[in-house]
PDB file of N, CA and C in Angstrom:
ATOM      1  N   UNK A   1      -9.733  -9.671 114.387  1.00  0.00           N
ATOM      2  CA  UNK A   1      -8.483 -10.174 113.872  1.00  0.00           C
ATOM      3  C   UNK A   1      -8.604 -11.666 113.561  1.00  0.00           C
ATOM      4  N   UNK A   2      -8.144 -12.335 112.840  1.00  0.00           N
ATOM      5  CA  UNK A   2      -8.284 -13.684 111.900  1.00  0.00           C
ATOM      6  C   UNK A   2      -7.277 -14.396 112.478  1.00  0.00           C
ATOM      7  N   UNK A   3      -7.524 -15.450 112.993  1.00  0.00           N
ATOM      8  CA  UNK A   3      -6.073 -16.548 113.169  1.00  0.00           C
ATOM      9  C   UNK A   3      -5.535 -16.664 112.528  1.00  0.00           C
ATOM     10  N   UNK A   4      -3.977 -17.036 112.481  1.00  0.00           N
ATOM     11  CA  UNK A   4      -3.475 -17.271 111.660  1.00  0.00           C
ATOM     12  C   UNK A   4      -3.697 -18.434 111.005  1.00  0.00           C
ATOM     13  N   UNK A   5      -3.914 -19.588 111.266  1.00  0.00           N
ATOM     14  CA  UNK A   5      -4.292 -20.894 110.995  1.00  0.00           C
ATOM     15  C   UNK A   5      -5.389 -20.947 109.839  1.00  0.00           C
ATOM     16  N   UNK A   6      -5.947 -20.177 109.992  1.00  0.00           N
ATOM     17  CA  UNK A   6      -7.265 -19.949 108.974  1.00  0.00           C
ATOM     18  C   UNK A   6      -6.376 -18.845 107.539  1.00  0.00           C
ATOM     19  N   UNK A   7      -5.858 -17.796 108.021  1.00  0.00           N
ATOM     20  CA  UNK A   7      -5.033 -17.114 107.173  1.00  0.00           C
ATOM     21  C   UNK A   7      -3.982 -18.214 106.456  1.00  0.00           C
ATOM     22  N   UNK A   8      -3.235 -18.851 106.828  1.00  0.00           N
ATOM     23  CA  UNK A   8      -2.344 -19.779 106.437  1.00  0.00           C
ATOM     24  C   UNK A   8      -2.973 -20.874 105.517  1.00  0.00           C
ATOM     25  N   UNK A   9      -4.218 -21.303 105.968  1.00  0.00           N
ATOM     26  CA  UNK A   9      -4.925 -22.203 104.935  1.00  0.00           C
ATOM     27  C   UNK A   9      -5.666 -21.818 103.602  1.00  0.00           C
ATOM     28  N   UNK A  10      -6.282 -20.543 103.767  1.00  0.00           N
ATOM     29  CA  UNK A  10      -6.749 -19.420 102.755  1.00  0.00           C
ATOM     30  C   UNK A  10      -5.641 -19.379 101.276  1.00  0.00           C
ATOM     31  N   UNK A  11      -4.533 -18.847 102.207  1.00  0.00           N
ATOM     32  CA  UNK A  11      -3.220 -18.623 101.170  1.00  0.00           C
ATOM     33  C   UNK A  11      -3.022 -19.800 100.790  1.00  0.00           C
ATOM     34  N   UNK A  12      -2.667 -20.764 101.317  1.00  0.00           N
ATOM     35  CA  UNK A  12      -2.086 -22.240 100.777  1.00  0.00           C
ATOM     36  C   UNK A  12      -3.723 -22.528  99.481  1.00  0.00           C
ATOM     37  N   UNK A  13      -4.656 -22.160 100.054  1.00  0.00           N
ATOM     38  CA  UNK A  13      -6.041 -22.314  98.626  1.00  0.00           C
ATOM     39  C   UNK A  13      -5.743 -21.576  97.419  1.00  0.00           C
ATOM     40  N   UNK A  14      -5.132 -19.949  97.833  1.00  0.00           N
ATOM     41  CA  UNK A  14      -5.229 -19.448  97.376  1.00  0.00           C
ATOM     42  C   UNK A  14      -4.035 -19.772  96.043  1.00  0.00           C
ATOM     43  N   UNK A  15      -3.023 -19.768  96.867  1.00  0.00           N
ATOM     44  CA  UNK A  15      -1.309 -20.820  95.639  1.00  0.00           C
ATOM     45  C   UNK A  15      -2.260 -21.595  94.743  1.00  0.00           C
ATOM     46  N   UNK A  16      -2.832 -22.709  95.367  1.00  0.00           N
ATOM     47  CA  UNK A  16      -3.535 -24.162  94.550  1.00  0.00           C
ATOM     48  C   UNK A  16      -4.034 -23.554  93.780  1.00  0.00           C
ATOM     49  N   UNK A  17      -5.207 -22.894  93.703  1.00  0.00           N
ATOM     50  CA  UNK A  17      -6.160 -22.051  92.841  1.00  0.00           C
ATOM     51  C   UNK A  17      -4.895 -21.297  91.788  1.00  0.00           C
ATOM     52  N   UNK A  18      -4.325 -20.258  91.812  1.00  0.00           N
ATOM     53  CA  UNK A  18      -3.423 -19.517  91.071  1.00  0.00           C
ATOM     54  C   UNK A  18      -2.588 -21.187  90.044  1.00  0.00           C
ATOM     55  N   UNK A  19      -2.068 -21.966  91.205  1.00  0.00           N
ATOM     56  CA  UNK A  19      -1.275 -22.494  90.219  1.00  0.00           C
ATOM     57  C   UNK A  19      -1.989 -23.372  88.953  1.00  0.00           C
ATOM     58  N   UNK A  20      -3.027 -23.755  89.703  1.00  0.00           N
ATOM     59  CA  UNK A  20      -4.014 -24.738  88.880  1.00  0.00           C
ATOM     60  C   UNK A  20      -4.752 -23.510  87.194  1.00  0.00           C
ATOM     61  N   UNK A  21      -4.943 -22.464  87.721  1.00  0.00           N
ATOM     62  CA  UNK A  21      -5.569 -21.813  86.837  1.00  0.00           C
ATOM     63  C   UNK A  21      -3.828 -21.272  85.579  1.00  0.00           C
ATOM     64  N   UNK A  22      -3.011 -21.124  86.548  1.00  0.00           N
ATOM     65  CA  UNK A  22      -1.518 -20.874  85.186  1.00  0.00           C
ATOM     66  C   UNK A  22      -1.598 -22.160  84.348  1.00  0.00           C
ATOM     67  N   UNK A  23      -1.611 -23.561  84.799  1.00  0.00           N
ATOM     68  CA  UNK A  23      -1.166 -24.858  84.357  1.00  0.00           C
ATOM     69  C   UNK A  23      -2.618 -24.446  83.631  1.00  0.00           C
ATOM     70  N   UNK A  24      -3.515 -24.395  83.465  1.00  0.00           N
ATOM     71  CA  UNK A  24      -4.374 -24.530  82.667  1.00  0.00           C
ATOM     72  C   UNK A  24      -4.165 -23.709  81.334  1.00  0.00           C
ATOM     73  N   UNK A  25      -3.602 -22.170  81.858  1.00  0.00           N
ATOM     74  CA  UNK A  25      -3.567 -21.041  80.707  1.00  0.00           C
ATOM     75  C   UNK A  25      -2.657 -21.880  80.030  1.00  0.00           C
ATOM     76  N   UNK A  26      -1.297 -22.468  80.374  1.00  0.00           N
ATOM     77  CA  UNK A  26      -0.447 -22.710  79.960  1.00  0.00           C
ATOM     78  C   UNK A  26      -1.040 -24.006  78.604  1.00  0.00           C
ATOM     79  N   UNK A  27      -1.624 -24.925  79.049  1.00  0.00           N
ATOM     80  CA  UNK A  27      -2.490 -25.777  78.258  1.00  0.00           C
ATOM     81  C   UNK A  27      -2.810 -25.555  77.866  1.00  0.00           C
ATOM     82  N   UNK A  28      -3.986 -24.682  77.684  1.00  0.00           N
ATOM     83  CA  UNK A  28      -4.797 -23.580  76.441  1.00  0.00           C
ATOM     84  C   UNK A  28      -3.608 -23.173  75.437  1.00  0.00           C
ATOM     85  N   UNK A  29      -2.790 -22.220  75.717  1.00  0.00           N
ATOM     86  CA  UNK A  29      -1.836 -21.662  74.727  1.00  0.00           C
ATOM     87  C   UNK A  29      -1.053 -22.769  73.933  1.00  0.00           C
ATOM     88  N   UNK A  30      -0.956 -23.785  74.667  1.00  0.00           N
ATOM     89  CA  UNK A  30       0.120 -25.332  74.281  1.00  0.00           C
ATOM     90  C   UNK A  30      -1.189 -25.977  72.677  1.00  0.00           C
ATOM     91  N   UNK A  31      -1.742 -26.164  73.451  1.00  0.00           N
ATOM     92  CA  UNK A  31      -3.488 -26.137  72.137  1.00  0.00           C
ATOM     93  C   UNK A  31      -3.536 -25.642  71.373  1.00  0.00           C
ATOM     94  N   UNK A  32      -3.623 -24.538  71.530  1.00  0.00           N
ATOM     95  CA  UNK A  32      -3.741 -23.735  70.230  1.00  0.00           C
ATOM     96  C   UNK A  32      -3.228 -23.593  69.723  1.00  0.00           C
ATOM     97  N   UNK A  33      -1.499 -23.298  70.156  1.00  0.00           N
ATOM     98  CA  UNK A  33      -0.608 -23.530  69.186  1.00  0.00           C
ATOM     99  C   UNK A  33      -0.983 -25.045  68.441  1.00  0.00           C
ATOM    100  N   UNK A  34      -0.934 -25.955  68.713  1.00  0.00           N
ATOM    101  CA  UNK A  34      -0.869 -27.537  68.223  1.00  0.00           C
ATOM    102  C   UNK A  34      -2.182 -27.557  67.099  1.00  0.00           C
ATOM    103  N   UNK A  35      -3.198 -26.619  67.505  1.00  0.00           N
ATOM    104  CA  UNK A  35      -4.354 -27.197  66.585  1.00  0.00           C
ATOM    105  C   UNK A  35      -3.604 -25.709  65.342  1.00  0.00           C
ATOM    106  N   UNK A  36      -2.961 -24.467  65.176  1.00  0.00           N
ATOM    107  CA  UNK A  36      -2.951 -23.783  64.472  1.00  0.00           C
ATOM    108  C   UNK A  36      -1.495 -24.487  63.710  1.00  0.00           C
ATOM    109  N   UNK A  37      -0.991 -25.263  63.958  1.00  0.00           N
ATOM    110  CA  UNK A  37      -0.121 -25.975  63.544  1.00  0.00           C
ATOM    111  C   UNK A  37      -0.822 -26.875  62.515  1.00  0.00           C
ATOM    112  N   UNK A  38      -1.680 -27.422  62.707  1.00  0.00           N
ATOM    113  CA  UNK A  38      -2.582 -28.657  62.083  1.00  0.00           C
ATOM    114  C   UNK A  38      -3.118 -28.298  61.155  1.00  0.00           C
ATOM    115  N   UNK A  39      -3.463 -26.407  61.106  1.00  0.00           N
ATOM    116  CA  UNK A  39      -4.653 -26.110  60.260  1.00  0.00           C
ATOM    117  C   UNK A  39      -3.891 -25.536  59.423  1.00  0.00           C
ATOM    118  N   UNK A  40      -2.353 -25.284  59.707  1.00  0.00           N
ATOM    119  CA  UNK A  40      -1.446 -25.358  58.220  1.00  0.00           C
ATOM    120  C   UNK A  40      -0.828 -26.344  57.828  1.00  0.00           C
ATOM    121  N   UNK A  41      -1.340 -26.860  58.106  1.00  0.00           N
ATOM    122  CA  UNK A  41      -0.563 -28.484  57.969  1.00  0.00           C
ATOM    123  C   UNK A  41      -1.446 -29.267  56.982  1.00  0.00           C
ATOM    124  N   UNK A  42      -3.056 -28.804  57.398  1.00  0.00           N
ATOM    125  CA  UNK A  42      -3.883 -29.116  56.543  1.00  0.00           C
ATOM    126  C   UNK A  42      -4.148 -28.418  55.226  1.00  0.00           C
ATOM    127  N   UNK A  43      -3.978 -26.928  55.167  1.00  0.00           N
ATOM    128  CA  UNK A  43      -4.265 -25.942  53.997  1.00  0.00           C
ATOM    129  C   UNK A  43      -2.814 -26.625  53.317  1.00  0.00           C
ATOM    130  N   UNK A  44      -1.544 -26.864  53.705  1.00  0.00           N
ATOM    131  CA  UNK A  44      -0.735 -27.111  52.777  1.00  0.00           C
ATOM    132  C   UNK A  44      -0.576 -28.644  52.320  1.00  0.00           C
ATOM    133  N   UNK A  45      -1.430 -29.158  52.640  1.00  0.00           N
ATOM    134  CA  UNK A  45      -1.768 -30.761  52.012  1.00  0.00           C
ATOM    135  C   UNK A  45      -2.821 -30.718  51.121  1.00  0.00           C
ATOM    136  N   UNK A  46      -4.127 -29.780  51.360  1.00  0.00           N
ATOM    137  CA  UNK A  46      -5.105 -29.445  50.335  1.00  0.00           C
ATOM    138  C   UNK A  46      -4.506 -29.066  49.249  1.00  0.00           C
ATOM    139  N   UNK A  47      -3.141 -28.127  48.974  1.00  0.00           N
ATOM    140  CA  UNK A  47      -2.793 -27.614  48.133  1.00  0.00           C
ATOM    141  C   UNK A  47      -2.243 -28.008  47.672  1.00  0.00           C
ATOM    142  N   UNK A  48      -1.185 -29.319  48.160  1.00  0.00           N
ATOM    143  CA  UNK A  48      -0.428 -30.528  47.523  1.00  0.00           C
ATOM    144  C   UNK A  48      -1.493 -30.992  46.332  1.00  0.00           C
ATOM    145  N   UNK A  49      -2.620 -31.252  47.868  1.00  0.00           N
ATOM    146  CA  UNK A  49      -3.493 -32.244  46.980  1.00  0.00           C
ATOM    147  C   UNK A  49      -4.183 -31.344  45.111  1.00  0.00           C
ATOM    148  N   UNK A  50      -4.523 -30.303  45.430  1.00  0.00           N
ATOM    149  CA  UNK A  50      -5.591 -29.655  44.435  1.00  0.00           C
ATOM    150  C   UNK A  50      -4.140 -29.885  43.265  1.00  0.00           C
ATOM    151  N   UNK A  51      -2.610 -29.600  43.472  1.00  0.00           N
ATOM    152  CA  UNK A  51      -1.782 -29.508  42.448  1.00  0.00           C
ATOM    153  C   UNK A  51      -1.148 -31.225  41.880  1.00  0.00           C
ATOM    154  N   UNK A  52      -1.977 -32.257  42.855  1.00  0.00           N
ATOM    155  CA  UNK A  52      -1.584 -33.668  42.035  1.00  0.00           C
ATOM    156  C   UNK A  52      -2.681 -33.682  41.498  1.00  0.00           C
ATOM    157  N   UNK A  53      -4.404 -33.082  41.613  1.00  0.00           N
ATOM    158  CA  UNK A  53      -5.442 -33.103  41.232  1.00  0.00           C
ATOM    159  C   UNK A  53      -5.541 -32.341  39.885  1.00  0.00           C
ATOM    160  N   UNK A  54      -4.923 -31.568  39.374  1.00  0.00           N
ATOM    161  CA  UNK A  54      -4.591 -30.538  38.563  1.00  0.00           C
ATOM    162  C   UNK A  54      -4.844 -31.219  37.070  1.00  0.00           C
ATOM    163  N   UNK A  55      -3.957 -32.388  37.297  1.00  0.00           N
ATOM    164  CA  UNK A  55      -4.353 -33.124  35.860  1.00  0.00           C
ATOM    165  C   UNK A  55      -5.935 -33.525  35.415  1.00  0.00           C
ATOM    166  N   UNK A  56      -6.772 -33.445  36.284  1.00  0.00           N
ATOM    167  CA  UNK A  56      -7.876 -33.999  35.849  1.00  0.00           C
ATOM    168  C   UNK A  56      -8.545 -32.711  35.843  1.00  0.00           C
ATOM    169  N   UNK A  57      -9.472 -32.387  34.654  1.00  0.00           N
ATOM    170  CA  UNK A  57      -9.958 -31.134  34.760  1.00  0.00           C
ATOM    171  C   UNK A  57     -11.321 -31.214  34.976  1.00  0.00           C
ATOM    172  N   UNK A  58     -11.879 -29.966  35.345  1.00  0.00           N
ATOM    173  CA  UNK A  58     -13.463 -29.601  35.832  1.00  0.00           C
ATOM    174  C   UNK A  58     -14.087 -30.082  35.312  1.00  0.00           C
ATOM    175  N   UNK A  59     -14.114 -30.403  34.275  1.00  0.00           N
ATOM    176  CA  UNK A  59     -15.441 -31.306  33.433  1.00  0.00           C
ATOM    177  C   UNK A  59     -15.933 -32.538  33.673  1.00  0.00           C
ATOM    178  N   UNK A  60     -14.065 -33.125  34.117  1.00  0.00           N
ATOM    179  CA  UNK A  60     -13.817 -34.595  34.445  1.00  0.00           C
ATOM    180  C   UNK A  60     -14.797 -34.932  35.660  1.00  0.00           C
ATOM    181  N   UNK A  61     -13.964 -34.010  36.088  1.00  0.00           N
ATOM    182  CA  UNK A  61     -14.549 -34.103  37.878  1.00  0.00           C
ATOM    183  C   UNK A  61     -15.994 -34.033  37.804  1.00  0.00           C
ATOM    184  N   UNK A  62     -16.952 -33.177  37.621  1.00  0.00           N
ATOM    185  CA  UNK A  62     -18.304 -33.061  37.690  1.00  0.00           C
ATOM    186  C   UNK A  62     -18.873 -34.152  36.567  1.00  0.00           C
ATOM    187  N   UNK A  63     -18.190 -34.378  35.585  1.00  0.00           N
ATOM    188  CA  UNK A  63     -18.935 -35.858  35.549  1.00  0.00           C
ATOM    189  C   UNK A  63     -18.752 -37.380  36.668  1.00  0.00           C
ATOM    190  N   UNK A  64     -17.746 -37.087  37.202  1.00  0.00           N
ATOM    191  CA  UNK A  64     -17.887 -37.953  38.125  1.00  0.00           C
ATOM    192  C   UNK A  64     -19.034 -38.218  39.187  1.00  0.00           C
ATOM    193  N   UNK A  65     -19.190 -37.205  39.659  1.00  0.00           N
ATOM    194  CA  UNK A  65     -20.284 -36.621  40.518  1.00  0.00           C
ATOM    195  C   UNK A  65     -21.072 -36.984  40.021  1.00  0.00           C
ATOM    196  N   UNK A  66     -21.684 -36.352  39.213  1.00  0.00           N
ATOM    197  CA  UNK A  66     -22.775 -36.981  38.682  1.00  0.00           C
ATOM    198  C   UNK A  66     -23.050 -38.447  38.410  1.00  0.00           C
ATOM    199  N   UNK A  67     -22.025 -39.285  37.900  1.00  0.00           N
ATOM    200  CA  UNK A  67     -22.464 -40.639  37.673  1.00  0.00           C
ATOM    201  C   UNK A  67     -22.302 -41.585  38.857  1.00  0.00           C
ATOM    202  N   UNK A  68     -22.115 -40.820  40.254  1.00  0.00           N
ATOM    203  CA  UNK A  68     -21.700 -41.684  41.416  1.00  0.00           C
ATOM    204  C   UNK A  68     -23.174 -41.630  41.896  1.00  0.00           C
ATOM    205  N   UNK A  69     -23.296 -43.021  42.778  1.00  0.00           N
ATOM    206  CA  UNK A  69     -24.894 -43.235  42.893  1.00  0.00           C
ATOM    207  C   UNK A  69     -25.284 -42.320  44.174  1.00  0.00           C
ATOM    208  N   UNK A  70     -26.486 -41.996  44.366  1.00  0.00           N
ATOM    209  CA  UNK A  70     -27.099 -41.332  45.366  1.00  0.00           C
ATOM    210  C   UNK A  70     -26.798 -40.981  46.336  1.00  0.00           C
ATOM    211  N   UNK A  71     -26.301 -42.613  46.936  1.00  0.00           N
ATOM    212  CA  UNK A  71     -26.677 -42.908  48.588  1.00  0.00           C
ATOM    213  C   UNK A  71     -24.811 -42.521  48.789  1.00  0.00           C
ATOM    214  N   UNK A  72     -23.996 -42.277  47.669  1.00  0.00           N
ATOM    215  CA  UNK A  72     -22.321 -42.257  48.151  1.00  0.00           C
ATOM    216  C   UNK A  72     -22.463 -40.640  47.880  1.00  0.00           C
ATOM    217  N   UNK A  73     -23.349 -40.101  46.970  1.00  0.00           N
ATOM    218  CA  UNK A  73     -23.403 -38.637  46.754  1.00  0.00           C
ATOM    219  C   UNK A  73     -23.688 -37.659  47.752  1.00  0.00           C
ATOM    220  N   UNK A  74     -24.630 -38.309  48.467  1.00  0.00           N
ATOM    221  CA  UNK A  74     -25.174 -37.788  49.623  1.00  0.00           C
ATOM    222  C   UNK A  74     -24.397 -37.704  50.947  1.00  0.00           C
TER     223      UNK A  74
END
């Protein structure tokens, strides 16, 4: 049979452990929401961007490229 004293300290590890590992899930899920927030946040600024970009057409653009020097190409 186990003292209680030892039983009582086990459980009180055992709370810490449980609560520490929820506060963590809870952080994870808080994250991911925040970064899947960001990554539409970003696709709908690319798409801002490609429709103020719109005026300049493909030809434009790849001559640009091309006449930009090396070391900024790279």
């Amino acid at each position: 049979m186990r003292r209680p004293e030892i039983q009582g300290v086990k459980q009180k590890v055992s709370d810490t452990v449980w609560e520490t590992f929820d506060g963590l899930f809870k952080t994870l899920h808080r994250q991911g929401r925040r970064v899947e927030e960001l990554e539409r946040r970003v696709v709908e600024l690319e798409r801002r961007l490609q429709e103020r970009a719109g005026f300049v057409t493909q030809p434009e653009a790849a001559e640009r490229v091309t006449q930009m020097p090396t070391e900024k190409a790279a």
